[in-house]
C-alpha atoms as a PDB file:
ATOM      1  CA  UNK A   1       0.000   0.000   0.000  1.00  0.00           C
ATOM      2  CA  UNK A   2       1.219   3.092  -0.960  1.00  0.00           C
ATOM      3  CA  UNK A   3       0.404   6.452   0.963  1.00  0.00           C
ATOM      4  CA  UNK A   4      -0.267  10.085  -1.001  1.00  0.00           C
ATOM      5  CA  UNK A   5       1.297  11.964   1.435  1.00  0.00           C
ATOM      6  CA  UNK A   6       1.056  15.427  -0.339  1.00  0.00           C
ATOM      7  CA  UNK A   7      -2.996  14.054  -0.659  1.00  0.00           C
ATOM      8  CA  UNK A   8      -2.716  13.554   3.235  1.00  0.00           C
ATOM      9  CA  UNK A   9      -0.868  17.043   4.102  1.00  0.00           C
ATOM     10  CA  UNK A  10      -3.716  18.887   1.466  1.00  0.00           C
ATOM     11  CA  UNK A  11      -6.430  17.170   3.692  1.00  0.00           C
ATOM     12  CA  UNK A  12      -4.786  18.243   6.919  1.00  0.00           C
ATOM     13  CA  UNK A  13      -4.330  22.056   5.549  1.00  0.00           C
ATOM     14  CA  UNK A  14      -7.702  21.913   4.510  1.00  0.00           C
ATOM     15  CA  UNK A  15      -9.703  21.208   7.007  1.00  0.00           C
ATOM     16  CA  UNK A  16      -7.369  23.004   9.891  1.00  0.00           C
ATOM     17  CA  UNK A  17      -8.214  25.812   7.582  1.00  0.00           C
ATOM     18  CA  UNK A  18     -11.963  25.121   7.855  1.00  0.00           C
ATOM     19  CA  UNK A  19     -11.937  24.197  11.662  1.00  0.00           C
ATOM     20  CA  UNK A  20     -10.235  27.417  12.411  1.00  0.00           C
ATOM     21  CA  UNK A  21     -12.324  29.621  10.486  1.00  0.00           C
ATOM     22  CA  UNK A  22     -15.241  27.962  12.065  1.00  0.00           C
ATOM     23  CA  UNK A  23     -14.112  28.361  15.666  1.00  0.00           C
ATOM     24  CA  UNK A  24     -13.464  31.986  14.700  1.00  0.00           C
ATOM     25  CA  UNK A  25     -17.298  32.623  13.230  1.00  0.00           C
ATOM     26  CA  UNK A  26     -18.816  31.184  16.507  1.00  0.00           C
ATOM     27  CA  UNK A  27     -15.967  33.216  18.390  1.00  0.00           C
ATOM     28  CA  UNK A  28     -17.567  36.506  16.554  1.00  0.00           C
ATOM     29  CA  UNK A  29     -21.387  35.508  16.843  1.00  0.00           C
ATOM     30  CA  UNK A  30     -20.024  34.991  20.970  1.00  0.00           C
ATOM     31  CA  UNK A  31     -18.941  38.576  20.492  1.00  0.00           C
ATOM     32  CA  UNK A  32     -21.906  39.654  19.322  1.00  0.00           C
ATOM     33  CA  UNK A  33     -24.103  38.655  22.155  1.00  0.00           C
ATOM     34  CA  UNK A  34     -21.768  39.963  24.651  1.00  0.00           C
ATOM     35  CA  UNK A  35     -22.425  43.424  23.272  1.00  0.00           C
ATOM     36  CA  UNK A  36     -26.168  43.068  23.554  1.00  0.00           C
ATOM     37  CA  UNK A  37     -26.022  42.277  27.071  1.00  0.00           C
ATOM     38  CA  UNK A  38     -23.093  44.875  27.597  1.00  0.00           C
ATOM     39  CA  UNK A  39     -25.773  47.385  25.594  1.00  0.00           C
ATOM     40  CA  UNK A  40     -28.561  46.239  28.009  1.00  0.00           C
ATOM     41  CA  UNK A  41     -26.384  47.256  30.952  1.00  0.00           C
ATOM     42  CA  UNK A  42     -26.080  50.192  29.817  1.00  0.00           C
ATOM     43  CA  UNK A  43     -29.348  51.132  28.551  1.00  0.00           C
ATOM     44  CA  UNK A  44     -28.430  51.220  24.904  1.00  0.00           C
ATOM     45  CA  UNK A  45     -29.762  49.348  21.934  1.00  0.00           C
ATOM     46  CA  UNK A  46     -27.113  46.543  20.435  1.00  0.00           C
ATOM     47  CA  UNK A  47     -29.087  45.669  16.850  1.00  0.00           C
ATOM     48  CA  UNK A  48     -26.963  45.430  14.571  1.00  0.00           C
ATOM     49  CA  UNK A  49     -24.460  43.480  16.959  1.00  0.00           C
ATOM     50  CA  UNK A  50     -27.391  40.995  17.553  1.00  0.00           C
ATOM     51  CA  UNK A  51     -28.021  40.897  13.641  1.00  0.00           C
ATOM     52  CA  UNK A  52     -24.368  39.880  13.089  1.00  0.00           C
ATOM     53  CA  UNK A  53     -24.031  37.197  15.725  1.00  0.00           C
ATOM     54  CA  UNK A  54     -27.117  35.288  14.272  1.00  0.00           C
ATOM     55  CA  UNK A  55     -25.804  35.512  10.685  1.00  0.00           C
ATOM     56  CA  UNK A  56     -22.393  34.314  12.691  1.00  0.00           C
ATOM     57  CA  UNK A  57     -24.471  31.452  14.005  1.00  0.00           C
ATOM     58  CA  UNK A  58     -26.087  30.630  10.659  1.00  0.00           C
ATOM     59  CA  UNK A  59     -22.813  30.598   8.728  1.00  0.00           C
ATOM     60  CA  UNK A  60     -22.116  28.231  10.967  1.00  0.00           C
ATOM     61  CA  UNK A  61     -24.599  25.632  11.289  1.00  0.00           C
ATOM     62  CA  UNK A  62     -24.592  26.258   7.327  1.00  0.00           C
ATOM     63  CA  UNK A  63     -21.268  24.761   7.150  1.00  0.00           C
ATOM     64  CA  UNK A  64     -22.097  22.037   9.645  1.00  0.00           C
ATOM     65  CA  UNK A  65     -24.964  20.766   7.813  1.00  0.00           C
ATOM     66  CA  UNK A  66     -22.584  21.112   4.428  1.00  0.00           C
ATOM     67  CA  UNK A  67     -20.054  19.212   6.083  1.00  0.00           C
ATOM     68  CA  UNK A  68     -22.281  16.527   7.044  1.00  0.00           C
ATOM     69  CA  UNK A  69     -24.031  16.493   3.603  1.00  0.00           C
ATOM     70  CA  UNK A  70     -20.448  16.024   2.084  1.00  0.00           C
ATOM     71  CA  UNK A  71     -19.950  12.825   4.276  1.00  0.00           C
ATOM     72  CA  UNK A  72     -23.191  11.118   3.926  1.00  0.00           C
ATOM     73  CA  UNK A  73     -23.623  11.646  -0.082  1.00  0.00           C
ATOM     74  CA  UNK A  74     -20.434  10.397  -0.549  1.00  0.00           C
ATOM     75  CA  UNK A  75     -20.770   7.316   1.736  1.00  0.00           C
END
Protein backbone atom coordinates (compact mmCIF):
# COMPACT_ATOMS: atom_id res chain seq x y z
CA UNK A 1 0.00 0.00 0.00
CA UNK A 2 1.22 3.09 -0.96
CA UNK A 3 0.40 6.45 0.96
CA UNK A 4 -0.27 10.08 -1.00
CA UNK A 5 1.30 11.96 1.43
CA UNK A 6 1.06 15.43 -0.34
CA UNK A 7 -3.00 14.05 -0.66
CA UNK A 8 -2.72 13.55 3.24
CA UNK A 9 -0.87 17.04 4.10
CA UNK A 10 -3.72 18.89 1.47
CA UNK A 11 -6.43 17.17 3.69
CA UNK A 12 -4.79 18.24 6.92
CA UNK A 13 -4.33 22.06 5.55
CA UNK A 14 -7.70 21.91 4.51
CA UNK A 15 -9.70 21.21 7.01
CA UNK A 16 -7.37 23.00 9.89
CA UNK A 17 -8.21 25.81 7.58
CA UNK A 18 -11.96 25.12 7.85
CA UNK A 19 -11.94 24.20 11.66
CA UNK A 20 -10.24 27.42 12.41
CA UNK A 21 -12.32 29.62 10.49
CA UNK A 22 -15.24 27.96 12.06
CA UNK A 23 -14.11 28.36 15.67
CA UNK A 24 -13.46 31.99 14.70
CA UNK A 25 -17.30 32.62 13.23
CA UNK A 26 -18.82 31.18 16.51
CA UNK A 27 -15.97 33.22 18.39
CA UNK A 28 -17.57 36.51 16.55
CA UNK A 29 -21.39 35.51 16.84
CA UNK A 30 -20.02 34.99 20.97
CA UNK A 31 -18.94 38.58 20.49
CA UNK A 32 -21.91 39.65 19.32
CA UNK A 33 -24.10 38.66 22.15
CA UNK A 34 -21.77 39.96 24.65
CA UNK A 35 -22.42 43.42 23.27
CA UNK A 36 -26.17 43.07 23.55
CA UNK A 37 -26.02 42.28 27.07
CA UNK A 38 -23.09 44.87 27.60
CA UNK A 39 -25.77 47.38 25.59
CA UNK A 40 -28.56 46.24 28.01
CA UNK A 41 -26.38 47.26 30.95
CA UNK A 42 -26.08 50.19 29.82
CA UNK A 43 -29.35 51.13 28.55
CA UNK A 44 -28.43 51.22 24.90
CA UNK A 45 -29.76 49.35 21.93
CA UNK A 46 -27.11 46.54 20.43
CA UNK A 47 -29.09 45.67 16.85
CA UNK A 48 -26.96 45.43 14.57
CA UNK A 49 -24.46 43.48 16.96
CA UNK A 50 -27.39 40.99 17.55
CA UNK A 51 -28.02 40.90 13.64
CA UNK A 52 -24.37 39.88 13.09
CA UNK A 53 -24.03 37.20 15.73
CA UNK A 54 -27.12 35.29 14.27
CA UNK A 55 -25.80 35.51 10.68
CA UNK A 56 -22.39 34.31 12.69
CA UNK A 57 -24.47 31.45 14.00
CA UNK A 58 -26.09 30.63 10.66
CA UNK A 59 -22.81 30.60 8.73
CA UNK A 60 -22.12 28.23 10.97
CA UNK A 61 -24.60 25.63 11.29
CA UNK A 62 -24.59 26.26 7.33
CA UNK A 63 -21.27 24.76 7.15
CA UNK A 64 -22.10 22.04 9.65
CA UNK A 65 -24.96 20.77 7.81
CA UNK A 66 -22.58 21.11 4.43
CA UNK A 67 -20.05 19.21 6.08
CA UNK A 68 -22.28 16.53 7.04
CA UNK A 69 -24.03 16.49 3.60
CA UNK A 70 -20.45 16.02 2.08
CA UNK A 71 -19.95 12.83 4.28
CA UNK A 72 -23.19 11.12 3.93
CA UNK A 73 -23.62 11.65 -0.08
CA UNK A 74 -20.43 10.40 -0.55
CA UNK A 75 -20.77 7.32 1.74
Amino acid sequence: MKIDWSALGSVFGVSLAFTVGLVALFTLGINGLARREKAAAQGGSAGLAVTGAYVCFAACAAAVSYGIYLIVAKS
